[in-house]
Protein backbone atom coordinates (compact mmCIF):
# COMPACT_ATOMS: atom_id res chain seq x y z
CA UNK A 1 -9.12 -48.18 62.26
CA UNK A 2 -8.43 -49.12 58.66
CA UNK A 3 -7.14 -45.41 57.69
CA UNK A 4 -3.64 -44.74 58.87
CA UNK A 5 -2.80 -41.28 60.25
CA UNK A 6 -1.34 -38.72 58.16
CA UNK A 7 1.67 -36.52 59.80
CA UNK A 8 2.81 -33.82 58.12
CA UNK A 9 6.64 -33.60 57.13
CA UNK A 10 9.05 -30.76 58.05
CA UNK A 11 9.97 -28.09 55.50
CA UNK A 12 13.25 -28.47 54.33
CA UNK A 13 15.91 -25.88 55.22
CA UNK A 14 15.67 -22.87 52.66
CA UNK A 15 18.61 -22.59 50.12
CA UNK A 16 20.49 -19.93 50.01
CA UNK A 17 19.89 -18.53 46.15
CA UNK A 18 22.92 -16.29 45.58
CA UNK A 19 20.73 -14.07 43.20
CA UNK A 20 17.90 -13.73 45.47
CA UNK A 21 14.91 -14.66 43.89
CA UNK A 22 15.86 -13.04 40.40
CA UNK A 23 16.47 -16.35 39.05
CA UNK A 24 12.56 -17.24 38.17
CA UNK A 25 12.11 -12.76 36.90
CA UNK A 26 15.37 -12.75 34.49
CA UNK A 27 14.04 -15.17 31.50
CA UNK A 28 11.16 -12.70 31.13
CA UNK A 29 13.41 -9.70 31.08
CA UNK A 30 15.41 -11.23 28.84
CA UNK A 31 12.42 -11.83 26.56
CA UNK A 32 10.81 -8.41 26.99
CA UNK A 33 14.64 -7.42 25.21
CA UNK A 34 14.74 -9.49 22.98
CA UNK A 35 10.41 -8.17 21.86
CA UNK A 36 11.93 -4.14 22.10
CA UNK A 37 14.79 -5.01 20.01
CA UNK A 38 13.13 -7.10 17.43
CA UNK A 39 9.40 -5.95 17.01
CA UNK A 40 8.49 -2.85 19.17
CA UNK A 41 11.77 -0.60 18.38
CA UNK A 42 11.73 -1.13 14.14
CA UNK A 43 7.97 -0.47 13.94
CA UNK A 44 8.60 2.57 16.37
CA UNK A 45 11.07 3.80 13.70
CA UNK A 46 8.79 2.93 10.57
CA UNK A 47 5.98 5.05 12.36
CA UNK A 48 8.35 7.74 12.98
CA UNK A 49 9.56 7.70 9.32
CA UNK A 50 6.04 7.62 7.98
CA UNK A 51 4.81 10.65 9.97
CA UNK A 52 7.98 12.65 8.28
CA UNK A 53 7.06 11.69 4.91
CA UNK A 54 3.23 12.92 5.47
CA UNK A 55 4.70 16.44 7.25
CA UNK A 56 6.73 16.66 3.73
CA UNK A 57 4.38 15.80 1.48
CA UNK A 58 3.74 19.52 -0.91
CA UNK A 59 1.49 20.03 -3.87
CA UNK A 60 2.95 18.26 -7.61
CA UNK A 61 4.77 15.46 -5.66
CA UNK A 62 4.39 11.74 -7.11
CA UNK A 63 3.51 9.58 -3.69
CA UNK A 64 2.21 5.69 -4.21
CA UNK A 65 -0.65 5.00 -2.26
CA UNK A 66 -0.25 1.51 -0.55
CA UNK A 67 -3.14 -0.15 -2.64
CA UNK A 68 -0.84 0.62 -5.63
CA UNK A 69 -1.92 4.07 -7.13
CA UNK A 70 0.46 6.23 -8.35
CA UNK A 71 -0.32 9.61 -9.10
CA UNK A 72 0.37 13.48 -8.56
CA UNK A 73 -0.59 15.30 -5.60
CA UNK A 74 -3.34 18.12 -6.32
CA UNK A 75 -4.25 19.55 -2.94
CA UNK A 76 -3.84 18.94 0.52
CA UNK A 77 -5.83 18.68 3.21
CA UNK A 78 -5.46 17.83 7.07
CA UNK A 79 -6.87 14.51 6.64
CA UNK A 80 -7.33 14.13 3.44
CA UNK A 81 -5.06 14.11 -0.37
CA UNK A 82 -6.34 14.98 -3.64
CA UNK A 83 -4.02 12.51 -6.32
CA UNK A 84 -4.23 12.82 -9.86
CA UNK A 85 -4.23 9.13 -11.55
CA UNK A 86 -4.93 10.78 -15.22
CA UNK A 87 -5.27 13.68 -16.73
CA UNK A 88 -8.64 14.97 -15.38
CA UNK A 89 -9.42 12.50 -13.02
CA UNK A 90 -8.44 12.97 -9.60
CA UNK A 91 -9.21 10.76 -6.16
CA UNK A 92 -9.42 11.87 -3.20
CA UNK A 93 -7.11 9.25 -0.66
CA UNK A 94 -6.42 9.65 3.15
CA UNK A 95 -2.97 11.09 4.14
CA UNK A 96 -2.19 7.81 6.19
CA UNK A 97 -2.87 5.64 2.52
CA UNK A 98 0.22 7.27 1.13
CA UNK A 99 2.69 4.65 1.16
CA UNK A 100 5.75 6.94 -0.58
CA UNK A 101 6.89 9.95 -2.24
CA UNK A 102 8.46 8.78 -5.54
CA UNK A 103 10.93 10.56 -7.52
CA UNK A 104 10.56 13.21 -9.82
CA UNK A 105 9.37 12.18 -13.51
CA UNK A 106 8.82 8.77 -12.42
CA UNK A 107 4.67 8.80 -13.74
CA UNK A 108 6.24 9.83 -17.28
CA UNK A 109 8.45 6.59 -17.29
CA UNK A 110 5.90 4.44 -16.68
């Protein structure tokens, strides 16, 4: 009575998408490049580089630790490094805290 009827209208005719749908997918492929190169590949290669320097870590190297401790490698363990910061007084740091191997003669220069 006071409500007109509704009719549903016909579906317009389906384009024809000359890439077939990949139109919508390739901004998020180009994205997920654009995250490897930039962020995922770099730190892969700084985790990589890290895990060499641990392997080669030996007994009288100099390492910094990366809270800022510089000091001599005593002894090595699996998990763990013995540094000494002074004569006589030694810590005991994970192998992960070691932030670098530094030169030889570099704790006399300082």
């Amino acid at each position: 009575m006071l409500i007109s009827n509704a009719f549903a209208q016909a579906a317009p005719a389906a384009s024809q998408d000359p890439l077939g749908g990949l139109g919508g997918i390739l901004p998020m492929i180009f994205m997920f490049a654009v995250l490897w190169f930039l962020m995922i590949r770099p730190q892969m290669k700084r985790t990589k580089e890290h895990k060499a320097l641990l392997e080669g870590l030996q007994k009288n190297d100099e390492v910094l630790t990366q809270g800022g401790i510089v000091g001599k490698v005593v002894q090595i363990s699996d998990a763990y490094v013995h540094v000494e910061v002074a004569p006589n007084t030694q810590i005991v740091i994970q192998k992960q805290a070691i932030g670098a191997v530094l030169p030889k003669g570099t704790l006399k220069s300082i």
